[in-house]
C-alpha atoms as a PDB file:
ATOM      1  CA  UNK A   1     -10.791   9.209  13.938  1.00  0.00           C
ATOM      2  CA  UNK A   2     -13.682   6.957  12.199  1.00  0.00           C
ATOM      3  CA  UNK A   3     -13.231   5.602   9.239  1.00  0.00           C
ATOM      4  CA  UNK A   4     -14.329   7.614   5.981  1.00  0.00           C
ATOM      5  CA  UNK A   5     -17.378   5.631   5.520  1.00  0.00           C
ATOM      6  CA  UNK A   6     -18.587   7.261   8.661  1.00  0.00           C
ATOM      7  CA  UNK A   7     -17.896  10.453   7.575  1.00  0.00           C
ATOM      8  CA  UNK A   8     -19.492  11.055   4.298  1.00  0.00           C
ATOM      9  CA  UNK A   9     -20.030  14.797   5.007  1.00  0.00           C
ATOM     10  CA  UNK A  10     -15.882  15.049   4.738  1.00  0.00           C
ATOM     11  CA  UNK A  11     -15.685  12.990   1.258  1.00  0.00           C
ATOM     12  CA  UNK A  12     -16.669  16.065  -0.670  1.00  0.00           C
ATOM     13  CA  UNK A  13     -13.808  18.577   1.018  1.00  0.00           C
ATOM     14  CA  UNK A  14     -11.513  16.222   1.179  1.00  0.00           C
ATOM     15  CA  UNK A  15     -11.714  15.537  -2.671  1.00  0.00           C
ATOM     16  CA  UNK A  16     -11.102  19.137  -3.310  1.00  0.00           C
ATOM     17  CA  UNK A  17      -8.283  19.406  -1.044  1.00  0.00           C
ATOM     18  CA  UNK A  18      -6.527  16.739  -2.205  1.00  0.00           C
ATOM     19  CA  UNK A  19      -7.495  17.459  -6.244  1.00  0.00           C
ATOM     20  CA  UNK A  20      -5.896  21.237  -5.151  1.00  0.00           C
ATOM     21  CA  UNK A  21      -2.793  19.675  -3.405  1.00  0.00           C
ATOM     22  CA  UNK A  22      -1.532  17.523  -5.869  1.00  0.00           C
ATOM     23  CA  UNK A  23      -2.343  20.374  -9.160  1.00  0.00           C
ATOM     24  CA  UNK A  24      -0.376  22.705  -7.329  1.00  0.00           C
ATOM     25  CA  UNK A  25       2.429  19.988  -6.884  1.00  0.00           C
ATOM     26  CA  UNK A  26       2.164  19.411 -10.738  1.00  0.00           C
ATOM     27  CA  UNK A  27       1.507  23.022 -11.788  1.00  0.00           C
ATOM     28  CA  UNK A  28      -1.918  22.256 -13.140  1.00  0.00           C
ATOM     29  CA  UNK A  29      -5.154  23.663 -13.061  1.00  0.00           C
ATOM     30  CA  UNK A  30      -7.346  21.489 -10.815  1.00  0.00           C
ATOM     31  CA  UNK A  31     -10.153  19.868 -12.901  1.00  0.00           C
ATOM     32  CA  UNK A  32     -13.372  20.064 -13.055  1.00  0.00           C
ATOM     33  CA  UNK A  33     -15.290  17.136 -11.659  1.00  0.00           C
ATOM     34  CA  UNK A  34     -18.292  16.019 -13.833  1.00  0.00           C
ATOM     35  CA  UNK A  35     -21.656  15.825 -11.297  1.00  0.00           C
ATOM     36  CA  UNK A  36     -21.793  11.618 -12.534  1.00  0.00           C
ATOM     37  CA  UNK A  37     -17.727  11.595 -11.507  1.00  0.00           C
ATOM     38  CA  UNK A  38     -19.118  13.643  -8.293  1.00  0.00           C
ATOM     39  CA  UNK A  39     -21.340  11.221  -7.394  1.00  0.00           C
ATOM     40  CA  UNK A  40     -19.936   8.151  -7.988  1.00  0.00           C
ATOM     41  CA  UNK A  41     -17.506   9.417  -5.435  1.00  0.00           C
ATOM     42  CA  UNK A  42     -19.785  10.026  -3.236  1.00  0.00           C
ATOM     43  CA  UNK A  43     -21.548   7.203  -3.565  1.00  0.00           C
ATOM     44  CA  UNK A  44     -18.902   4.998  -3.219  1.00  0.00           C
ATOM     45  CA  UNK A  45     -18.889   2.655   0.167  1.00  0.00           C
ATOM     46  CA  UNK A  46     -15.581   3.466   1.655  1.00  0.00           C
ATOM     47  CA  UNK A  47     -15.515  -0.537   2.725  1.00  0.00           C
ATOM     48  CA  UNK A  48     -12.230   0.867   4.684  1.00  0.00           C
ATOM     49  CA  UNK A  49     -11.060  -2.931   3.625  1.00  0.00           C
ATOM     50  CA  UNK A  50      -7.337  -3.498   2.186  1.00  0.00           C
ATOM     51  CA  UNK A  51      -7.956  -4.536  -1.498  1.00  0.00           C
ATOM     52  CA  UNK A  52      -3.957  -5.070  -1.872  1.00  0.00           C
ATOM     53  CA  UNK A  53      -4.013  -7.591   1.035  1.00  0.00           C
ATOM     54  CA  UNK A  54      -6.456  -9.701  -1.174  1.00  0.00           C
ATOM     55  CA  UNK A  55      -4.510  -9.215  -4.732  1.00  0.00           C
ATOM     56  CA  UNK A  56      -1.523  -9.771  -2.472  1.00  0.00           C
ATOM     57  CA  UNK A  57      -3.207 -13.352  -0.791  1.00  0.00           C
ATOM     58  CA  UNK A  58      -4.576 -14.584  -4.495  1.00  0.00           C
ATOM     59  CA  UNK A  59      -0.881 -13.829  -5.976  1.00  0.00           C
ATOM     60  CA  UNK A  60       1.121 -15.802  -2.764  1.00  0.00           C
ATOM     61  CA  UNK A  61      -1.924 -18.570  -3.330  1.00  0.00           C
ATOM     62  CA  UNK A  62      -1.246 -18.975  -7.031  1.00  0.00           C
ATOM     63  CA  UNK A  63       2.138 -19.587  -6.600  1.00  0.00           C
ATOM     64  CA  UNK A  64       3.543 -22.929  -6.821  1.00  0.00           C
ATOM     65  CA  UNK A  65       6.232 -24.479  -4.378  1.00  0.00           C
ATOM     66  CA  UNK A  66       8.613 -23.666  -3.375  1.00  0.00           C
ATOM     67  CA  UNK A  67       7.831 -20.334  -2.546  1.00  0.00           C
ATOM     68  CA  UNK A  68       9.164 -17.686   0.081  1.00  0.00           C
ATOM     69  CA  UNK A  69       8.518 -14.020   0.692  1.00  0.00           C
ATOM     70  CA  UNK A  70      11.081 -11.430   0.690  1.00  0.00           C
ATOM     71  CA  UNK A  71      10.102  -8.359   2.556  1.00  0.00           C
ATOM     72  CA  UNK A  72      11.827  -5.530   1.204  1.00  0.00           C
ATOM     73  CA  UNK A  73      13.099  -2.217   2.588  1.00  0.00           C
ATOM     74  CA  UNK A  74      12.678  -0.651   5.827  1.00  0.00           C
ATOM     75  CA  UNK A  75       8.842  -0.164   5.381  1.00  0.00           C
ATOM     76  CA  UNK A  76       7.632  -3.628   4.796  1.00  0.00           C
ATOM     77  CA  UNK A  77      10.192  -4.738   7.654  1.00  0.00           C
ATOM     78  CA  UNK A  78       8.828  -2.135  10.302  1.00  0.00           C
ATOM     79  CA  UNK A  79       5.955  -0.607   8.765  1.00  0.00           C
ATOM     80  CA  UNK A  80       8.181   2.380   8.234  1.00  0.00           C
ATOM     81  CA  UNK A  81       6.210   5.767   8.863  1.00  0.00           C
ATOM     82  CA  UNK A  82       2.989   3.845   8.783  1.00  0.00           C
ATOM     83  CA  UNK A  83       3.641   1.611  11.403  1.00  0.00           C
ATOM     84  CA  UNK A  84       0.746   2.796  13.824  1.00  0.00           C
ATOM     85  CA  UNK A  85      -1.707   3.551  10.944  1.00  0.00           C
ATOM     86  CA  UNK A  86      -5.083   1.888  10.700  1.00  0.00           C
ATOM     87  CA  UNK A  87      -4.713   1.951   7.067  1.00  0.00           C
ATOM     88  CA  UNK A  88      -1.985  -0.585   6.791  1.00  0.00           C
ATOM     89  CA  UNK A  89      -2.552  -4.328   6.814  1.00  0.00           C
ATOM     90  CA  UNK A  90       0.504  -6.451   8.361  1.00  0.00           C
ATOM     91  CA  UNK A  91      -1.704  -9.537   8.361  1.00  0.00           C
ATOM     92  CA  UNK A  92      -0.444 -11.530   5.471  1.00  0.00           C
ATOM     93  CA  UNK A  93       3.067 -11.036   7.064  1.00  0.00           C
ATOM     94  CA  UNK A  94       2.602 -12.156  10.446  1.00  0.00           C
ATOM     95  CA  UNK A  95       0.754 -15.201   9.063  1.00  0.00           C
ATOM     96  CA  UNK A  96       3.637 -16.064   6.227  1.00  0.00           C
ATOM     97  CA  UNK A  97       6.501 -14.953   7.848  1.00  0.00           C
ATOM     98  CA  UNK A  98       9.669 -13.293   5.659  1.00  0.00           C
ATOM     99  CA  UNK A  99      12.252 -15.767   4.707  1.00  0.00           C
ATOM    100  CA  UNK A 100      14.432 -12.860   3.918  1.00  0.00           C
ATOM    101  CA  UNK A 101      14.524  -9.409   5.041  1.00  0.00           C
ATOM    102  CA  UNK A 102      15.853  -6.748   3.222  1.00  0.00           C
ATOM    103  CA  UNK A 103      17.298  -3.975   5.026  1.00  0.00           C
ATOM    104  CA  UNK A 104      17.424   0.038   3.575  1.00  0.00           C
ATOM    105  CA  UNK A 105      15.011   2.848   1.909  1.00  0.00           C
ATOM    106  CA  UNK A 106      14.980   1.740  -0.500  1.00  0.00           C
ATOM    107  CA  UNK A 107      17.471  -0.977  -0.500  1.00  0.00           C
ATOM    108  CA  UNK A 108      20.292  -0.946  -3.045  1.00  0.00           C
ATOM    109  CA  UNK A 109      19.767  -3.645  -5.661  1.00  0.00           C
ATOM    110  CA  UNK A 110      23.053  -5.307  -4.712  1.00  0.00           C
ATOM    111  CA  UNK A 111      21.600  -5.769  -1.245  1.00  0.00           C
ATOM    112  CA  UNK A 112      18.985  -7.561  -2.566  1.00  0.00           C
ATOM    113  CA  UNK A 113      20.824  -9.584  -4.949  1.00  0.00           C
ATOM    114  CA  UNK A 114      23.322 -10.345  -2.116  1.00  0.00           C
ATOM    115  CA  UNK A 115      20.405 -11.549   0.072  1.00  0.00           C
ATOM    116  CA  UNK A 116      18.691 -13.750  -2.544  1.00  0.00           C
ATOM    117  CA  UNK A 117      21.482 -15.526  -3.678  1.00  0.00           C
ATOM    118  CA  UNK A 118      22.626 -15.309   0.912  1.00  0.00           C
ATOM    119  CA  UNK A 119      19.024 -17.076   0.987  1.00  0.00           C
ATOM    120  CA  UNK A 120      19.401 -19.709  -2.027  1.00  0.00           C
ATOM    121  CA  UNK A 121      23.164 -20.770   0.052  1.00  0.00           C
ATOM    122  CA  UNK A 122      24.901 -19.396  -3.262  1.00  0.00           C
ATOM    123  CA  UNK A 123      28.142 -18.060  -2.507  1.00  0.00           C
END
C-alpha cells in the first residue's frame, strides 16, 4: 500500500473513521472538526518519516559516556506485532546495538532491575 502522502483522497475518511473509532471506545460524541483544523489536516505533508527516530538519535547523541541502550520488552527486542510494518524504524538499533535485552510484555520491573544491576556486574 503507498504511503499516505500518496493518497490524499483517503486522509479525509480515514480521519472520520478513526475520530468515530476511538469516541465510541470512550463513549463520546465524535467532534466536530473546525474547516481551519480540516485543512490543516489536509494540508499536512505526510513526510511518512519517523520523527521518534530523530528525538530518539538527538537524546542517545546528548548523552555523555558511558552510555548503553537497554531495549526493553518483547517489542523493541523483535519488533513485536510490528515487526514487518513499514511504519517502524529499527535503524537506530541495528546501528547501536542493545547492551541489554529485556525479555517480557511488558517486562516485570524486577526483570529489569535484575538485568541492570546483571549488566553493571552487581551481584
Amino acid at each position: 500500500m503507498p504511503p499516505l502522502r500518496e493518497r490524499r483522497a483517503d486522509i479525509a475518511a480515514l480521519l472520520t473513521h478513526f475520530v468515530a473509532q476511538l469516541s465510541a471506545y470512550h463513549g463520546t460524541t465524535p467532534p466536530r472538526f473546525s474547516r481551519a483544523a480540516r485543512a490543516a489536516i489536509l494540508s499536512y505533508p505526510w513526510p511518512g518519516k519517523h520523527p521518534m527516530s530523530d528525538a530518539v538519535r538527538l537524546a542517545w547523541d546528548a548523552m555523555p559516556d558511558p552510555r548503553f541502550l537497554v531495549a526493553f520488552g518483547a517489542c523493541t527486542i523483535s519488533g513485536g506485532l510490528y515487526a514487518e510494518s513499514t511504519s517502524t524504524e529499527r535503524g537506530f538499533l541495528a546501528e547501536v546495538g542493545p547492551a541489554l535485552y529485556v525479555p517480557g510484555c511488558p517486562p516485570h520491573p524486577l526483570t529489569f532491575v535484575r538485568a541492570i544491576l546483571d549488566l553493571l556486574g552487581v551481584r
